[in-house]
C-alpha atoms as a PDB file:
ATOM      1  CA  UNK A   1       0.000   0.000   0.000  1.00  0.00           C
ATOM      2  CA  UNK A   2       1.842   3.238  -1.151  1.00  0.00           C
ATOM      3  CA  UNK A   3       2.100   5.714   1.295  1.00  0.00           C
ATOM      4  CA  UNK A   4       2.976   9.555   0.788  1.00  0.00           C
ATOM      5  CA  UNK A   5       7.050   9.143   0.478  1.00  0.00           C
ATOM      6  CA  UNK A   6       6.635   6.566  -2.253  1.00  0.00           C
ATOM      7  CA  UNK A   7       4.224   8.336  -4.668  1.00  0.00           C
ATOM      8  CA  UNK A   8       6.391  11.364  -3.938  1.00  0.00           C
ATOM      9  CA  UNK A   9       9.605   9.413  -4.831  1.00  0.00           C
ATOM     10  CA  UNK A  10       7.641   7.812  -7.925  1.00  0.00           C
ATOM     11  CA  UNK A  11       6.920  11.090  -9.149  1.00  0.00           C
ATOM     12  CA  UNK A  12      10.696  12.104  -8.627  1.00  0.00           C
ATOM     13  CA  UNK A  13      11.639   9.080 -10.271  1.00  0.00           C
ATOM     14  CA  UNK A  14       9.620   9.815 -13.395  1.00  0.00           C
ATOM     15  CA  UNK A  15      10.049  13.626 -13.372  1.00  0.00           C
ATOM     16  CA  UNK A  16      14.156  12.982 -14.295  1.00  0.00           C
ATOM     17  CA  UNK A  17      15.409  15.987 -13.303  1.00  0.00           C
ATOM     18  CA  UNK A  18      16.633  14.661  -9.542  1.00  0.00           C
ATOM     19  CA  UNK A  19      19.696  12.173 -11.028  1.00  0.00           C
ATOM     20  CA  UNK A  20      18.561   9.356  -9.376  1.00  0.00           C
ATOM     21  CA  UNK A  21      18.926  11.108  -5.964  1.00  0.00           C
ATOM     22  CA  UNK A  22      15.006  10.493  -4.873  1.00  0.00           C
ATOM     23  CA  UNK A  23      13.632  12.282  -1.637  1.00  0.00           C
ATOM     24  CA  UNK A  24      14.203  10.106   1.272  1.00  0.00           C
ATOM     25  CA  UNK A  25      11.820  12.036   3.292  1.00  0.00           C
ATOM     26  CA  UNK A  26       8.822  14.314   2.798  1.00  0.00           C
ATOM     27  CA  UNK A  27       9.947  16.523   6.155  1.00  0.00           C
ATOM     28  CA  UNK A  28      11.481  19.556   5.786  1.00  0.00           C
ATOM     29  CA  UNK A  29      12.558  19.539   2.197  1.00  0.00           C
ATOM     30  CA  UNK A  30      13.675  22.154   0.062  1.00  0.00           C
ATOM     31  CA  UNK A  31      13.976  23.343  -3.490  1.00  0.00           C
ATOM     32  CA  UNK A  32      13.056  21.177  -6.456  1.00  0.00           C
ATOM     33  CA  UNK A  33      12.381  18.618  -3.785  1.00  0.00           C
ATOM     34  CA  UNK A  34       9.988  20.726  -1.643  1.00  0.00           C
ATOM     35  CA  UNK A  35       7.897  22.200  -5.013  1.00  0.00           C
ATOM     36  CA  UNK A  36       7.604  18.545  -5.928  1.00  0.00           C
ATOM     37  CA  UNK A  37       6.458  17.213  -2.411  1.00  0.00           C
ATOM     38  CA  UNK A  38       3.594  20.216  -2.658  1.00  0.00           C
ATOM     39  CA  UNK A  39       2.696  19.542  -5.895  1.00  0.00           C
ATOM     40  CA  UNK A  40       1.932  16.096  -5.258  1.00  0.00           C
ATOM     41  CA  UNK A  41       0.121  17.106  -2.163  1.00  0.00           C
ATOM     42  CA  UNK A  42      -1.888  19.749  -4.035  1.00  0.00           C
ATOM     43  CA  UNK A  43      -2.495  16.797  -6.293  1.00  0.00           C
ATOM     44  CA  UNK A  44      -4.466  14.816  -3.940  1.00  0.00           C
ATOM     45  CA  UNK A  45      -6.500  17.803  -2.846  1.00  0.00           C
ATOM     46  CA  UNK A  46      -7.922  18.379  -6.004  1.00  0.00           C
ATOM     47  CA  UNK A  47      -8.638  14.612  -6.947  1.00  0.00           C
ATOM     48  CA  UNK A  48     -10.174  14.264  -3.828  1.00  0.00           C
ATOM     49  CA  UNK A  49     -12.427  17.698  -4.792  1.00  0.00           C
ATOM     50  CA  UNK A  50     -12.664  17.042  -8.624  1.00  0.00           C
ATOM     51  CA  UNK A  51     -15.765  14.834  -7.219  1.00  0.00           C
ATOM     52  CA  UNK A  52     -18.571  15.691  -4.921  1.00  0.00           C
ATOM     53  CA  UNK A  53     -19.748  11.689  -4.658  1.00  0.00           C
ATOM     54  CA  UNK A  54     -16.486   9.808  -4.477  1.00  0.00           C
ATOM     55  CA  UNK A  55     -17.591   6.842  -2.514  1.00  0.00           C
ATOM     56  CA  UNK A  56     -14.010   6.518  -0.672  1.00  0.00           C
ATOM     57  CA  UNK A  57     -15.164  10.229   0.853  1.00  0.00           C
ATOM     58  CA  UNK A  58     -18.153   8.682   2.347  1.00  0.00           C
ATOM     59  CA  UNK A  59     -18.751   7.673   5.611  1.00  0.00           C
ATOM     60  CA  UNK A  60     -21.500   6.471   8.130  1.00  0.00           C
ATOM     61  CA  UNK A  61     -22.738   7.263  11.333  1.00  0.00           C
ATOM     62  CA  UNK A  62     -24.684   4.931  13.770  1.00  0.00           C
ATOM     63  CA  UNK A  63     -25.153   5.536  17.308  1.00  0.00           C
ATOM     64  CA  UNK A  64     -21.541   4.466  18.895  1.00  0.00           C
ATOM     65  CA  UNK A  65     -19.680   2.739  16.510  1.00  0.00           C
ATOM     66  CA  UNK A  66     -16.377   3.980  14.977  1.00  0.00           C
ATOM     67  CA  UNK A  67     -15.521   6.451  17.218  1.00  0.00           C
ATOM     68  CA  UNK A  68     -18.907   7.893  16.692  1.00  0.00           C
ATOM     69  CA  UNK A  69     -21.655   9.261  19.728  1.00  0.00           C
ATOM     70  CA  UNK A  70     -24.806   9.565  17.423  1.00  0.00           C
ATOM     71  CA  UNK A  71     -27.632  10.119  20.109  1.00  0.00           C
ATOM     72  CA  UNK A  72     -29.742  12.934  20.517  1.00  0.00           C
ATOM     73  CA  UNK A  73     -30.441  14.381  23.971  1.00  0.00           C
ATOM     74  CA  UNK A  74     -33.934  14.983  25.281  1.00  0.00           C
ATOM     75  CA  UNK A  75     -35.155  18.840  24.761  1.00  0.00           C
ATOM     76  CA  UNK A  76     -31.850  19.523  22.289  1.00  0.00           C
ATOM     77  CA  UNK A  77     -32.485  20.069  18.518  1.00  0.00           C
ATOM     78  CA  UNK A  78     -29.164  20.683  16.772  1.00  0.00           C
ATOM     79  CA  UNK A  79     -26.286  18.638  17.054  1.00  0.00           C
ATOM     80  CA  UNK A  80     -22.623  20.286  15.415  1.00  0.00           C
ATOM     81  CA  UNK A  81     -20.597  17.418  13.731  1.00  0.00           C
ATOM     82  CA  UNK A  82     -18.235  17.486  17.001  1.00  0.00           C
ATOM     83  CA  UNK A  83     -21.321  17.045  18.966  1.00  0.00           C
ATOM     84  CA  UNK A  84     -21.098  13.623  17.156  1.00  0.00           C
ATOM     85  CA  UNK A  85     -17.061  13.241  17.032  1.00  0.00           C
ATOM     86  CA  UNK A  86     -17.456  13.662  13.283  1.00  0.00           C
ATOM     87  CA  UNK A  87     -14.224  15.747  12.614  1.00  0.00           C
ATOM     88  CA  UNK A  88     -14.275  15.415   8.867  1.00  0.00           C
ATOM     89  CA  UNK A  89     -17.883  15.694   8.518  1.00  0.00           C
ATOM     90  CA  UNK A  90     -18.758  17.887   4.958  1.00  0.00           C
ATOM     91  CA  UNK A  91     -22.612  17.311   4.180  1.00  0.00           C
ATOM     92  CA  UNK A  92     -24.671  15.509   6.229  1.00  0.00           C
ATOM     93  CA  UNK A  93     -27.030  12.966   5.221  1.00  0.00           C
ATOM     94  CA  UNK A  94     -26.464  11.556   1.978  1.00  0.00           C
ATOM     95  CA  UNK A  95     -29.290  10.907  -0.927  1.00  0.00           C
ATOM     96  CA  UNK A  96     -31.423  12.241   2.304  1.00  0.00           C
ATOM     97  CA  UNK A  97     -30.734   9.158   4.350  1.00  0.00           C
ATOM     98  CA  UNK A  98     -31.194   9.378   8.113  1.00  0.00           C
ATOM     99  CA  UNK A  99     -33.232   7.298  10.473  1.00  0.00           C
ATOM    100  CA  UNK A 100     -33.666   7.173  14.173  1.00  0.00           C
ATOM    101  CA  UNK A 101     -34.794   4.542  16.722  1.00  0.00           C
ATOM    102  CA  UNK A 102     -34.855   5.027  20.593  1.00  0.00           C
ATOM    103  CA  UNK A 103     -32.412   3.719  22.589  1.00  0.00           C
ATOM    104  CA  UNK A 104     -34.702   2.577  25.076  1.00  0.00           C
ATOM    105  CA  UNK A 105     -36.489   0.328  22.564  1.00  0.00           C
ATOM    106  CA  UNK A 106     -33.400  -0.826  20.085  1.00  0.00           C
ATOM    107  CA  UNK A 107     -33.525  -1.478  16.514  1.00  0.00           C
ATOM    108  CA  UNK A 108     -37.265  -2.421  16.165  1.00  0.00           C
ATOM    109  CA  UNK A 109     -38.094   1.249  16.701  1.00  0.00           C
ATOM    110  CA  UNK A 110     -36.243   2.114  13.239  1.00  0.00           C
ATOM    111  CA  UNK A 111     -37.673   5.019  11.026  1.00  0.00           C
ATOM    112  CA  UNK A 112     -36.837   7.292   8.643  1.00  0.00           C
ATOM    113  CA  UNK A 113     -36.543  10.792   9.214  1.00  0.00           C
ATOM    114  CA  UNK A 114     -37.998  12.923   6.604  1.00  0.00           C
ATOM    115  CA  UNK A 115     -35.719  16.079   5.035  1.00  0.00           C
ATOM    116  CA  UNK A 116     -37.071  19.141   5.603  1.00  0.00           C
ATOM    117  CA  UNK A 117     -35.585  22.592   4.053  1.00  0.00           C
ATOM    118  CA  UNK A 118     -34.171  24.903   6.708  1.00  0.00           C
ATOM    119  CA  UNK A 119     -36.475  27.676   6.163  1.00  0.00           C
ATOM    120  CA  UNK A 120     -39.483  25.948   6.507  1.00  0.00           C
ATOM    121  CA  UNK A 121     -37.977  23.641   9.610  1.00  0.00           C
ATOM    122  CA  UNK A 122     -36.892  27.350  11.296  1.00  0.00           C
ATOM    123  CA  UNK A 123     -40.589  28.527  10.692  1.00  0.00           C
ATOM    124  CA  UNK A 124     -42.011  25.272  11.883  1.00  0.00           C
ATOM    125  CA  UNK A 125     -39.750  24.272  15.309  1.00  0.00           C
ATOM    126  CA  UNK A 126     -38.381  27.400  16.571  1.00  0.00           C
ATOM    127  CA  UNK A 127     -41.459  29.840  16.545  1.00  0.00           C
ATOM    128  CA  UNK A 128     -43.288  29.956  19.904  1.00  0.00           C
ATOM    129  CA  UNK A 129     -43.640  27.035  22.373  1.00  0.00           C
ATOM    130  CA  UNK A 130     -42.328  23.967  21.452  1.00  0.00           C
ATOM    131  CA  UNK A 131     -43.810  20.174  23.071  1.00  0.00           C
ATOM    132  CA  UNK A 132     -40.690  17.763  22.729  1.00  0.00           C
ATOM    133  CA  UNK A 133     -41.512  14.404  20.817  1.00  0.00           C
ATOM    134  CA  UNK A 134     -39.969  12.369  18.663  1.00  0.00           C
ATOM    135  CA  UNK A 135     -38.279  14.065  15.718  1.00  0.00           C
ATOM    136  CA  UNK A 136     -39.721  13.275  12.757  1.00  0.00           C
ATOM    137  CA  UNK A 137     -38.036  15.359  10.350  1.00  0.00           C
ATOM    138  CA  UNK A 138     -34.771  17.384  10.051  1.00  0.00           C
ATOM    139  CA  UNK A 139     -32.419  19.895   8.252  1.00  0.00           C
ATOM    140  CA  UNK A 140     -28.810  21.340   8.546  1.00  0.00           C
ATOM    141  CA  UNK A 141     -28.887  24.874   9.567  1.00  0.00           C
ATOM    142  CA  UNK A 142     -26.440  27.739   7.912  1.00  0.00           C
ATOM    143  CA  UNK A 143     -23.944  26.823  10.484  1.00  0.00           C
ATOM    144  CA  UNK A 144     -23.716  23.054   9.368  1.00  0.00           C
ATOM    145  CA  UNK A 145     -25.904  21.592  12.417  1.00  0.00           C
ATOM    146  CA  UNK A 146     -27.879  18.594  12.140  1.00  0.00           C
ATOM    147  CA  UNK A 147     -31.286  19.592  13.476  1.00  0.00           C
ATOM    148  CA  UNK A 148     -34.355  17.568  14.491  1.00  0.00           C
ATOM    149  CA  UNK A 149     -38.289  18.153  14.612  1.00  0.00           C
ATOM    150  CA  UNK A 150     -39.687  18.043  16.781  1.00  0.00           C
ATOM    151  CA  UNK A 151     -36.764  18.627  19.496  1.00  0.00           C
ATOM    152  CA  UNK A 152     -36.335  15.148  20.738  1.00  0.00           C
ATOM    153  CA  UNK A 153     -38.029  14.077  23.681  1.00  0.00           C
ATOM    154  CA  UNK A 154     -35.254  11.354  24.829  1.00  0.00           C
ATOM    155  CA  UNK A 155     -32.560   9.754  23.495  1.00  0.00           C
ATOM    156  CA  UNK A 156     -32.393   8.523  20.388  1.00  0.00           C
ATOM    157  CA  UNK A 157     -29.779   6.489  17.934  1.00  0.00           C
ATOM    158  CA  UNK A 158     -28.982   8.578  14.515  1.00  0.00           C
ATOM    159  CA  UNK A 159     -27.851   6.488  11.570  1.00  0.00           C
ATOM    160  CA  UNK A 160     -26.621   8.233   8.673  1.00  0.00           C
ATOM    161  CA  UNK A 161     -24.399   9.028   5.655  1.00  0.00           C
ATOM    162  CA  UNK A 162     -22.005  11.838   5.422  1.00  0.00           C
ATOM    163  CA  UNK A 163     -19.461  13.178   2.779  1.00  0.00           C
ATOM    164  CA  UNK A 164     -16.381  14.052   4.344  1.00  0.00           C
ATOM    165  CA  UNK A 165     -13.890  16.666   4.019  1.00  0.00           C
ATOM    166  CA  UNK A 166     -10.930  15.898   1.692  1.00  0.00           C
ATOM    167  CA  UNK A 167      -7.677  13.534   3.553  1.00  0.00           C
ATOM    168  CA  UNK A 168      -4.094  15.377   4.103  1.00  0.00           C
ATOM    169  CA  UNK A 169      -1.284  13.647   3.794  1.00  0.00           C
ATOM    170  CA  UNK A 170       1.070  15.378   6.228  1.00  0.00           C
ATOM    171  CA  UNK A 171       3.467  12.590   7.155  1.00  0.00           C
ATOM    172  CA  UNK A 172       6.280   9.989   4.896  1.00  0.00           C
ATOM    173  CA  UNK A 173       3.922   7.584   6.471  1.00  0.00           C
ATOM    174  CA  UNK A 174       0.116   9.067   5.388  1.00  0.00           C
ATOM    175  CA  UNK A 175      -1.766   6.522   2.989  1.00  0.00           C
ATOM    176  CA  UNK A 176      -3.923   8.554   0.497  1.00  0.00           C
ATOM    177  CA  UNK A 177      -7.917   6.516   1.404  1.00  0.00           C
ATOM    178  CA  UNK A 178      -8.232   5.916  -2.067  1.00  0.00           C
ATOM    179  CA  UNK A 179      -7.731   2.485  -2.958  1.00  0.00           C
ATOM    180  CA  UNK A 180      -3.961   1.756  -3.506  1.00  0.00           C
ATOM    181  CA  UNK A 181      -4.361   0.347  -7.149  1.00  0.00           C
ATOM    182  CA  UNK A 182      -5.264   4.185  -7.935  1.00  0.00           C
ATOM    183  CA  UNK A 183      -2.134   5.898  -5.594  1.00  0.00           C
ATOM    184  CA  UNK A 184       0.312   6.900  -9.321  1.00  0.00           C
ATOM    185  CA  UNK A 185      -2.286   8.956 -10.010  1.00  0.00           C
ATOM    186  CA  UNK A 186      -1.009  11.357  -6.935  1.00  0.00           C
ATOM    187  CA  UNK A 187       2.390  11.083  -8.946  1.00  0.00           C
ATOM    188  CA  UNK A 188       1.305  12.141 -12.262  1.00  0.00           C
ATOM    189  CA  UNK A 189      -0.799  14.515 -11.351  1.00  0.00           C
ATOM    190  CA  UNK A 190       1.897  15.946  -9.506  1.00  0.00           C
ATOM    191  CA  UNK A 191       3.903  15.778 -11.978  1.00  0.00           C
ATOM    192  CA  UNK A 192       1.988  18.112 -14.712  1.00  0.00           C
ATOM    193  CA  UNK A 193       1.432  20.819 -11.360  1.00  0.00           C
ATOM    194  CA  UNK A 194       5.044  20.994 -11.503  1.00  0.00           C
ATOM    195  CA  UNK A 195       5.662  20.995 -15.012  1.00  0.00           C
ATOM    196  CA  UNK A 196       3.453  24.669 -14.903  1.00  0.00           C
ATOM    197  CA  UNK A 197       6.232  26.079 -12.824  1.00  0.00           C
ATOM    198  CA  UNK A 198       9.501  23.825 -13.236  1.00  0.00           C
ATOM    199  CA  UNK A 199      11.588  24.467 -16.464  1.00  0.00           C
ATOM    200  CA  UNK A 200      13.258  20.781 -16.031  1.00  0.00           C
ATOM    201  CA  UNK A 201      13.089  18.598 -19.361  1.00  0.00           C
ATOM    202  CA  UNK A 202      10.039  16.800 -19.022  1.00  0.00           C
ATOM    203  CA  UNK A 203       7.804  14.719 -21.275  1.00  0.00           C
ATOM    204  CA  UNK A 204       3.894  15.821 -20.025  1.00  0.00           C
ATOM    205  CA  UNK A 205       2.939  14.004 -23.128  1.00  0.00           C
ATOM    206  CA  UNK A 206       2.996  10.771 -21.253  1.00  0.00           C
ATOM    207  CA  UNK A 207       1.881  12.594 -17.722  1.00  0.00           C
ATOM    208  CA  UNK A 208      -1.140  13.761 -19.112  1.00  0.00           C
ATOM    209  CA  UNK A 209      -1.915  10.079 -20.663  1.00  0.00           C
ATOM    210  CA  UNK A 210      -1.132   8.007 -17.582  1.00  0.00           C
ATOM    211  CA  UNK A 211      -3.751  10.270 -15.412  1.00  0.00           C
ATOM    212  CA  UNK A 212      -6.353  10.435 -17.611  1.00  0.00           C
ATOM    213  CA  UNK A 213      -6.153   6.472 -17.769  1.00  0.00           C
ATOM    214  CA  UNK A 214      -5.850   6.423 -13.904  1.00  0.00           C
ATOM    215  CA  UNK A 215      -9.005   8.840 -13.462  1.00  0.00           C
ATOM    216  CA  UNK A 216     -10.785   6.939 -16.350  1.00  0.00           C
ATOM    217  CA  UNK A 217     -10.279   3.911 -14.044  1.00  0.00           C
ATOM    218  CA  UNK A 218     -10.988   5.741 -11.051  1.00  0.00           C
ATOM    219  CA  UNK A 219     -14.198   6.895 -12.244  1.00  0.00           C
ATOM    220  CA  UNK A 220     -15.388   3.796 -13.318  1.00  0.00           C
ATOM    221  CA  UNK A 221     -14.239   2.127  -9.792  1.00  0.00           C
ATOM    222  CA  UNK A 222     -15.238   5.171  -7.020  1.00  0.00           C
ATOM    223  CA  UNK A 223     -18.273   6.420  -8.462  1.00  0.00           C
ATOM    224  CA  UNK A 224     -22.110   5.342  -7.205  1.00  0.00           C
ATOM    225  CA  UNK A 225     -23.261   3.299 -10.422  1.00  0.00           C
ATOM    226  CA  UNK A 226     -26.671   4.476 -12.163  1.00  0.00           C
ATOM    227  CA  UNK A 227     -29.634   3.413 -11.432  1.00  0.00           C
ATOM    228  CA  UNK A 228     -31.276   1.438 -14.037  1.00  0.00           C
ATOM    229  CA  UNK A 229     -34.184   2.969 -14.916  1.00  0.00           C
ATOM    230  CA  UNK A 230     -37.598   0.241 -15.986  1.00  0.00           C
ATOM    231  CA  UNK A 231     -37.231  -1.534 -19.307  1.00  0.00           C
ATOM    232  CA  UNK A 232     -39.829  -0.908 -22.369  1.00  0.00           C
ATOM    233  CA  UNK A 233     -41.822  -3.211 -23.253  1.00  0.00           C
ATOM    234  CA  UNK A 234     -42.437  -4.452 -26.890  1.00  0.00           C
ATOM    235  CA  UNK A 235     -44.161  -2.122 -29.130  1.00  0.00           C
ATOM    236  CA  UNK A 236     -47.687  -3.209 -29.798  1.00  0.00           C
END
């Protein structure tokens, strides 16, 4: 599994222009080395945002597990995405998937939560008294809260889906959370970033082939497939 330093030193290797001498660490480089090391990691930042549904950048929510604490709190009807140790949380709710059961009862109280645009929830659940109950639809506010409505009246499990934020790679050590078959295309990407700034000889020809093969694979691999859509029938 490639990690950070290798796609960096593949990228070296193919760039040419470092005689064979490739970085032996990502930390505190400098010169060619260091615009090479940020080009790569300005590389990965835009793959990751090229896409808004890249299913590596998905993730899931469910009560407790993975680090998670997805439970309301009776008579509290926003949660921020540290409320829920979500620290990479982008959108909430994908495809407008979110359900609730109580924890009191378990899985057998499962529903769906219903999406409800902000506006109308802030005109709805915020004007005037409000009776706590159990929430039966819910929105994300300006400030990127998840919010329920009715406020909840105890406590109840939140599964969900959530895009997250894009991945840094900060370390020799970081592993891009892309699947590994797809890490070169860090490297050549890289690559043509540098070749916008760097006068060494270099053939972008075969730079700008090798990514568009990766991303053609990519796209075909980390993309939700389309739903087929009912058949015709014979014409009568």
């Amino acid at each position: 599994m490639p990690n950070f330093l290798e796609i960096v030193r593949l990228a070296a290797r193919e760039n040419g222009a470092f005689d064979g001498e490739l970085p032996l660490t990502t930390v505190g480089a400098k010169g060619r080395e260091f615009k090479l090391i940020e080009e790569c990691r300005a590389a990965w930042r835009q793959i990751q945002n090229s896409r808004a549904d890249w299913l590596w950048l998905q993730g899931e929510f469910h009560g407790t597990d993975n680090g998670a604490s997805a439970l309301t709190a009776a008579g509290i009807p926003r949660y921020t995405p540290a409320a829920f140790n979500l620290g990479r949380l982008a959108r909430w709710g994908i495809d407008d998937t979110l359900s609730i059961y109580a924890q009191a009862v378990g899985l057998a109280d499962e529903m769906t939560v219903t999406y409800m645009r902000w506006l109308e929830w802030r005109e709805m659940f915020t004007r005037g008294v409000q009776t706590p109950s159990r929430p039966l639809w819910w929105t994300v506010s300006p400030a990127n809260a998840l919010c329920f409505g009715p406020t909840p009246d105890a406590i109840y499990v939140v599964r969900g889906l959530y895009d997250k934020t894009p991945q840094d790679l900060p370390t020799d050590t970081s592993v891009p959370e892309m699947p590994p078959r797809f890490h070169d295309l860090i490297s050549w990407w890289g690559l043509l970033l540098l070749s916008e700034t760097d006068e060494a000889s270099f053939h972008t020809g075969i730079a700008l082939r090798r990514r568009q093969e990766l991303l053609d694979d990519l796209h075909r691999d980390q993309l939700p497939r389309p739903v087929a859509g009912p058949v015709a029938g014979p014409l009568a």
